[in-house]
C-alpha atoms as a PDB file:
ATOM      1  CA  UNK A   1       3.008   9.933  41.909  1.00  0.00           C
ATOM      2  CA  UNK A   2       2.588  11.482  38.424  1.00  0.00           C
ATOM      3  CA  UNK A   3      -1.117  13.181  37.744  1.00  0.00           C
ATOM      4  CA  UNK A   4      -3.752  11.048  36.004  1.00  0.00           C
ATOM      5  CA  UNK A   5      -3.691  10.668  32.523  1.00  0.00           C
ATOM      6  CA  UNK A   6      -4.991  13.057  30.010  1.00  0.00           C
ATOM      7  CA  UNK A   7      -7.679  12.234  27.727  1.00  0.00           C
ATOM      8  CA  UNK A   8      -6.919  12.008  24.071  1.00  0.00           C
ATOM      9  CA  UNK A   9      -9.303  15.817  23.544  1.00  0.00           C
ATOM     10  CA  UNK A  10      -7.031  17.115  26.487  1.00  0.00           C
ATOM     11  CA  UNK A  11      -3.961  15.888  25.035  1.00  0.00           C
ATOM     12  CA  UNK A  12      -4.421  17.017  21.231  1.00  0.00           C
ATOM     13  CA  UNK A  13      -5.319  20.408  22.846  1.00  0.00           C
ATOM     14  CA  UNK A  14      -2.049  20.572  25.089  1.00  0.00           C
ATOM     15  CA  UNK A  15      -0.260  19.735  21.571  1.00  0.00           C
ATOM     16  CA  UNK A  16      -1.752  22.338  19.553  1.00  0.00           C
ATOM     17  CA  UNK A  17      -0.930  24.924  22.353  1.00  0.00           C
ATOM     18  CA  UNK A  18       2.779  24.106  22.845  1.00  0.00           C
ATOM     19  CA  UNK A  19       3.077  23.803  18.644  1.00  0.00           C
ATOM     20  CA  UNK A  20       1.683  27.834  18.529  1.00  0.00           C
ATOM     21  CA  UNK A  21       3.631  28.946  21.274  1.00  0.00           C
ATOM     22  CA  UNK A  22       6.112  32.068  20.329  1.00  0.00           C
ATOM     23  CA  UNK A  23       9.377  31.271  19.916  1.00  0.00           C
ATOM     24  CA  UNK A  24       9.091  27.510  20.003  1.00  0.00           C
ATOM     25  CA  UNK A  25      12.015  25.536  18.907  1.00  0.00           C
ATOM     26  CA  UNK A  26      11.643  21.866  17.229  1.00  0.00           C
ATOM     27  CA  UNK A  27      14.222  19.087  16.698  1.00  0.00           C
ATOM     28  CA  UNK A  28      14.550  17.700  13.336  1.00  0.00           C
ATOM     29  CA  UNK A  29      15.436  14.676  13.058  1.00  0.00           C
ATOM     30  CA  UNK A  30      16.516  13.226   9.119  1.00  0.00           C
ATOM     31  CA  UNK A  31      18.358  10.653   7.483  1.00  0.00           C
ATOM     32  CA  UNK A  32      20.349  11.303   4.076  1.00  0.00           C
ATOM     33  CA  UNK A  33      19.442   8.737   1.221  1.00  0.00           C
ATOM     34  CA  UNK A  34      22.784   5.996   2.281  1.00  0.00           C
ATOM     35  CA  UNK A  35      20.663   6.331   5.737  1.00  0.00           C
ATOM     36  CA  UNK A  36      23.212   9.028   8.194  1.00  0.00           C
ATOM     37  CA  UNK A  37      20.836  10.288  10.229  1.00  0.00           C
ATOM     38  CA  UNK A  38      20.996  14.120  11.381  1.00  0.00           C
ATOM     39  CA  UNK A  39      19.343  15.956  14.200  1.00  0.00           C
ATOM     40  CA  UNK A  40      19.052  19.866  14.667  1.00  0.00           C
ATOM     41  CA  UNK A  41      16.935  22.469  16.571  1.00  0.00           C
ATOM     42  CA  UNK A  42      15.527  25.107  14.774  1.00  0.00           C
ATOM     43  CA  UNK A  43      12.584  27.332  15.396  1.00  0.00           C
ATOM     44  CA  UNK A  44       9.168  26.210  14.718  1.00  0.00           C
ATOM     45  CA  UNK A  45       5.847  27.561  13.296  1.00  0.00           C
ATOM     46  CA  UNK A  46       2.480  26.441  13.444  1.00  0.00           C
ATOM     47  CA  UNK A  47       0.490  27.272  10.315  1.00  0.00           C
ATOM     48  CA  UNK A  48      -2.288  26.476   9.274  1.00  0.00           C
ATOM     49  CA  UNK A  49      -2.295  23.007  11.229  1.00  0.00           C
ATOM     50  CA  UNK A  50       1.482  22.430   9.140  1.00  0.00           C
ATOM     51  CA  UNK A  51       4.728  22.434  10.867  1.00  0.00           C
ATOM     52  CA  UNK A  52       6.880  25.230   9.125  1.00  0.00           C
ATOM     53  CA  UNK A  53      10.687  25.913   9.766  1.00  0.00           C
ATOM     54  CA  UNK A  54      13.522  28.029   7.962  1.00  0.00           C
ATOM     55  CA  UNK A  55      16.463  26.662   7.140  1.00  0.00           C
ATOM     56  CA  UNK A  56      19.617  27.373   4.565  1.00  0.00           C
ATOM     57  CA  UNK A  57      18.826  25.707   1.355  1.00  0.00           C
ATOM     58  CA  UNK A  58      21.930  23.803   1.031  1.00  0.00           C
ATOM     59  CA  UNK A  59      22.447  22.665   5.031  1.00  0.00           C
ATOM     60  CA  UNK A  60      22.118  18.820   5.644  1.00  0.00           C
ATOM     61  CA  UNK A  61      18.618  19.464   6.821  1.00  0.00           C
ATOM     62  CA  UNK A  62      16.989  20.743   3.845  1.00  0.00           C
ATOM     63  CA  UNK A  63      19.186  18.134   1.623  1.00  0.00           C
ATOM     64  CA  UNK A  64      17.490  15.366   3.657  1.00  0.00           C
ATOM     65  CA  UNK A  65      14.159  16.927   3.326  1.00  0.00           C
ATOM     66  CA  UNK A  66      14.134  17.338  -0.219  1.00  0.00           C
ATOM     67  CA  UNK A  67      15.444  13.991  -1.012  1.00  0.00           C
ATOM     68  CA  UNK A  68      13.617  11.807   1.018  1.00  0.00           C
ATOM     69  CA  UNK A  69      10.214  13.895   1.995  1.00  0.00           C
ATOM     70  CA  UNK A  70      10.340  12.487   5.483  1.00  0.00           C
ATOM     71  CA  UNK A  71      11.582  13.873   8.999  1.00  0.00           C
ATOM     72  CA  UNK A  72      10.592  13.125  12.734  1.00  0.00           C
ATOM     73  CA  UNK A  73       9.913  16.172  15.058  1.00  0.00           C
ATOM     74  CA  UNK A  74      10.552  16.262  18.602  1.00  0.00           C
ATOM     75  CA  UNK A  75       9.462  19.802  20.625  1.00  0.00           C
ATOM     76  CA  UNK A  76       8.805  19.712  23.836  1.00  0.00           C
ATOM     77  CA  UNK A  77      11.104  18.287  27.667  1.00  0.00           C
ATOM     78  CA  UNK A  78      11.253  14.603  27.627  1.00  0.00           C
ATOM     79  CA  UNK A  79       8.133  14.521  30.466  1.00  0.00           C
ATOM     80  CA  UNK A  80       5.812  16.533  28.129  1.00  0.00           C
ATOM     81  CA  UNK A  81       6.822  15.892  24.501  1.00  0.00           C
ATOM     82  CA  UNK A  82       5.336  16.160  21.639  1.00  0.00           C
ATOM     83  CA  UNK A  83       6.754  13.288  19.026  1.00  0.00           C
ATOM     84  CA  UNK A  84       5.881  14.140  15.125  1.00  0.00           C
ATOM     85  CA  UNK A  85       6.732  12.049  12.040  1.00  0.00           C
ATOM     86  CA  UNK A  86       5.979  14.285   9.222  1.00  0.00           C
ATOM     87  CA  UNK A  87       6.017  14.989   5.306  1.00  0.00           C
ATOM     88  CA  UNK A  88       7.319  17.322   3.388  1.00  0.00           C
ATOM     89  CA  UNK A  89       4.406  19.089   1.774  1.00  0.00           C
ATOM     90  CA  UNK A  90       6.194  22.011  -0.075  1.00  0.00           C
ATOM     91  CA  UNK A  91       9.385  24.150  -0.124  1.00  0.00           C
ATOM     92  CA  UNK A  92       9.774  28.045  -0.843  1.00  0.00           C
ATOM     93  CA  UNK A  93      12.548  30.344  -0.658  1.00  0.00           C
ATOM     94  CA  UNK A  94      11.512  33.110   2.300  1.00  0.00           C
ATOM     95  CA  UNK A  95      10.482  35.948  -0.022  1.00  0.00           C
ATOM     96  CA  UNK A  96       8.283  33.651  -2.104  1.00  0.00           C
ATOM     97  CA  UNK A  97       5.212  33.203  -0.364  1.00  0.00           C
ATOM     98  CA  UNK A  98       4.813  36.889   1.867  1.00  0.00           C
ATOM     99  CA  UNK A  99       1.781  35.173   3.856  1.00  0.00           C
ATOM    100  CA  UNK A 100       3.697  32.003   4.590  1.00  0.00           C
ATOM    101  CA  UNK A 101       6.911  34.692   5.959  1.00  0.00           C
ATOM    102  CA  UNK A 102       4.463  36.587   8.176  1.00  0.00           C
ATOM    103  CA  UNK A 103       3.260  33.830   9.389  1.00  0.00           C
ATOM    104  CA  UNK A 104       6.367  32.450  10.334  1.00  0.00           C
ATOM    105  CA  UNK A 105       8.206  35.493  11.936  1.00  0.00           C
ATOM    106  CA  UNK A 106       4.931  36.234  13.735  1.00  0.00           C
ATOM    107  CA  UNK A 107       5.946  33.033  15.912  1.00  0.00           C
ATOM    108  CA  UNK A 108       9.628  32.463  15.128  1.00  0.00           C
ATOM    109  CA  UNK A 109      12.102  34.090  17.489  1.00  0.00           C
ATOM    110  CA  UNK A 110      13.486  35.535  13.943  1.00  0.00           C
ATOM    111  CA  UNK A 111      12.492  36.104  10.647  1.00  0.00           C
ATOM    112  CA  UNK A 112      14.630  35.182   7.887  1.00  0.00           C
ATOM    113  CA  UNK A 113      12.947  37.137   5.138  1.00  0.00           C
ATOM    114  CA  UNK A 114      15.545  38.428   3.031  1.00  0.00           C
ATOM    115  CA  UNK A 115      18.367  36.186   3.738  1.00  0.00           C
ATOM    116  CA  UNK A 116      19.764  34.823   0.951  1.00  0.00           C
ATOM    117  CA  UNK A 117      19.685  30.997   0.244  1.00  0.00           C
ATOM    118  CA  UNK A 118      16.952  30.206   3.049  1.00  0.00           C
ATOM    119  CA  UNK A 119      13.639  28.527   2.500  1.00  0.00           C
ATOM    120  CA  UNK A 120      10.681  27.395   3.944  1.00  0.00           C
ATOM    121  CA  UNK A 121      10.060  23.520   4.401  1.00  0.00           C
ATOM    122  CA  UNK A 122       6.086  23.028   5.122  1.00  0.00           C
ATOM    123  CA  UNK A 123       5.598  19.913   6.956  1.00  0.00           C
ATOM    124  CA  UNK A 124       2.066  18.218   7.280  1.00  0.00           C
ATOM    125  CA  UNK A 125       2.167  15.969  10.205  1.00  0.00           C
ATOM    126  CA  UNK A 126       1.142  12.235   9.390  1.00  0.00           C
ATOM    127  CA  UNK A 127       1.549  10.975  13.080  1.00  0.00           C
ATOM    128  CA  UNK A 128       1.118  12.924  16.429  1.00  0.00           C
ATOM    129  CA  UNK A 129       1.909  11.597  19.418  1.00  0.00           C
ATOM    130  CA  UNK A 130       2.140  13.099  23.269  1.00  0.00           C
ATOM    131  CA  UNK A 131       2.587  11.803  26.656  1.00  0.00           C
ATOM    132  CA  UNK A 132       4.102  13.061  29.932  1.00  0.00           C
ATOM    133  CA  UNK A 133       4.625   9.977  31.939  1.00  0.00           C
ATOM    134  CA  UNK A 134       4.842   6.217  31.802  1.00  0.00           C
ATOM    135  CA  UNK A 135       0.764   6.565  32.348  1.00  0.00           C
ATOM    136  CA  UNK A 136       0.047   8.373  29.436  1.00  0.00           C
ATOM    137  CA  UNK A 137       2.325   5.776  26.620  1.00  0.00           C
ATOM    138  CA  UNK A 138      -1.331   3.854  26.260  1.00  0.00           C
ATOM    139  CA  UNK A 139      -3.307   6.516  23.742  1.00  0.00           C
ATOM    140  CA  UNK A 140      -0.446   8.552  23.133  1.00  0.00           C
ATOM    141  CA  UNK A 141      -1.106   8.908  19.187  1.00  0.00           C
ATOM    142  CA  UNK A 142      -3.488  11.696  18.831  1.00  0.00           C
ATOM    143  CA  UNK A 143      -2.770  11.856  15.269  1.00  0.00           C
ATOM    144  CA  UNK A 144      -3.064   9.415  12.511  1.00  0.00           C
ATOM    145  CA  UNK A 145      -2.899   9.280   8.651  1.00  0.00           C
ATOM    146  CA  UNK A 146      -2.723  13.143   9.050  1.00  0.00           C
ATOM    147  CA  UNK A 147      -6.144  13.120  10.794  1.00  0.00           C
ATOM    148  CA  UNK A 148      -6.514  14.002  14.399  1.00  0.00           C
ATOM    149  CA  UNK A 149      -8.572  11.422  16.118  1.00  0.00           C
ATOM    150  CA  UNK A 150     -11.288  11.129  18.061  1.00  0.00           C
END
């Protein structure tokens, strides 16, 4: 028998912890404008209540990104996941914004400050969910419309 459901306060709590964990890695999922989709891991940050990652400036990832403002996030094992479907906010190359870059390699495995050709892609989630078993699919958006709810 799996546990008893979390609540929705319990859940968007379990969420935000997992998100700030060090060295967290995210899957990114995107689709390029004639609709190929593409999915890659990468290491996550939580700033600021925005999902921030690193990434090349000219890999398939930050092409999608750029062209169609719109990715789905996946971090977390399949019986505790968090699900996001986010919005690109802004990008910056990694030396552009030094708060942003500490930020970032303060919870990244890495920092890619002075790497050529990588930026920052700052995501502002529009829809959380979270759920661990079959019990918890009822109330699993914690998240809507970019507010978290109640």
């Amino acid at each position: 028998m799996p546990p008893p459901p979390r609540d929705r306060a319990t859940r968007q709590a379990d969420a935000r912890a997992l998100l700030s964990t060090p060295a967290i890695d995210v899957w990114v999922a995107t689709a390029s404008a004639a609709g190929v989709p593409h999915l890659v891991p990468v290491s996550l940050a939580w700033v600021q209540e925005r999902v921030v990652v690193a990434v090349e400036s000219r890999s398939v990832t930050a092409r999608n990104l750029l062209a169609s403002g719109v990715a789905r996030l996946g971090v977390g094992p399949t019986r505790d996941v968090v699900m996001i479907d986010a919005v690109l906010e802004r990008s910056a190359g990694v030396d552009e914004d030094p708060a942003l870059g500490e930020a970032y390699a303060a919870q990244a495995d890495w920092d890619p400050r002075g790497l050529p050709g990588y930026v920052f892609l700052v995501l502002r989630p529009d829809r959380v969910q979270a759920w661990r078993e079959a019990n918890e699919i009822d109330g699993r958006t914690i998240l809507r419309d970019g507010a978290w709810l109640s």
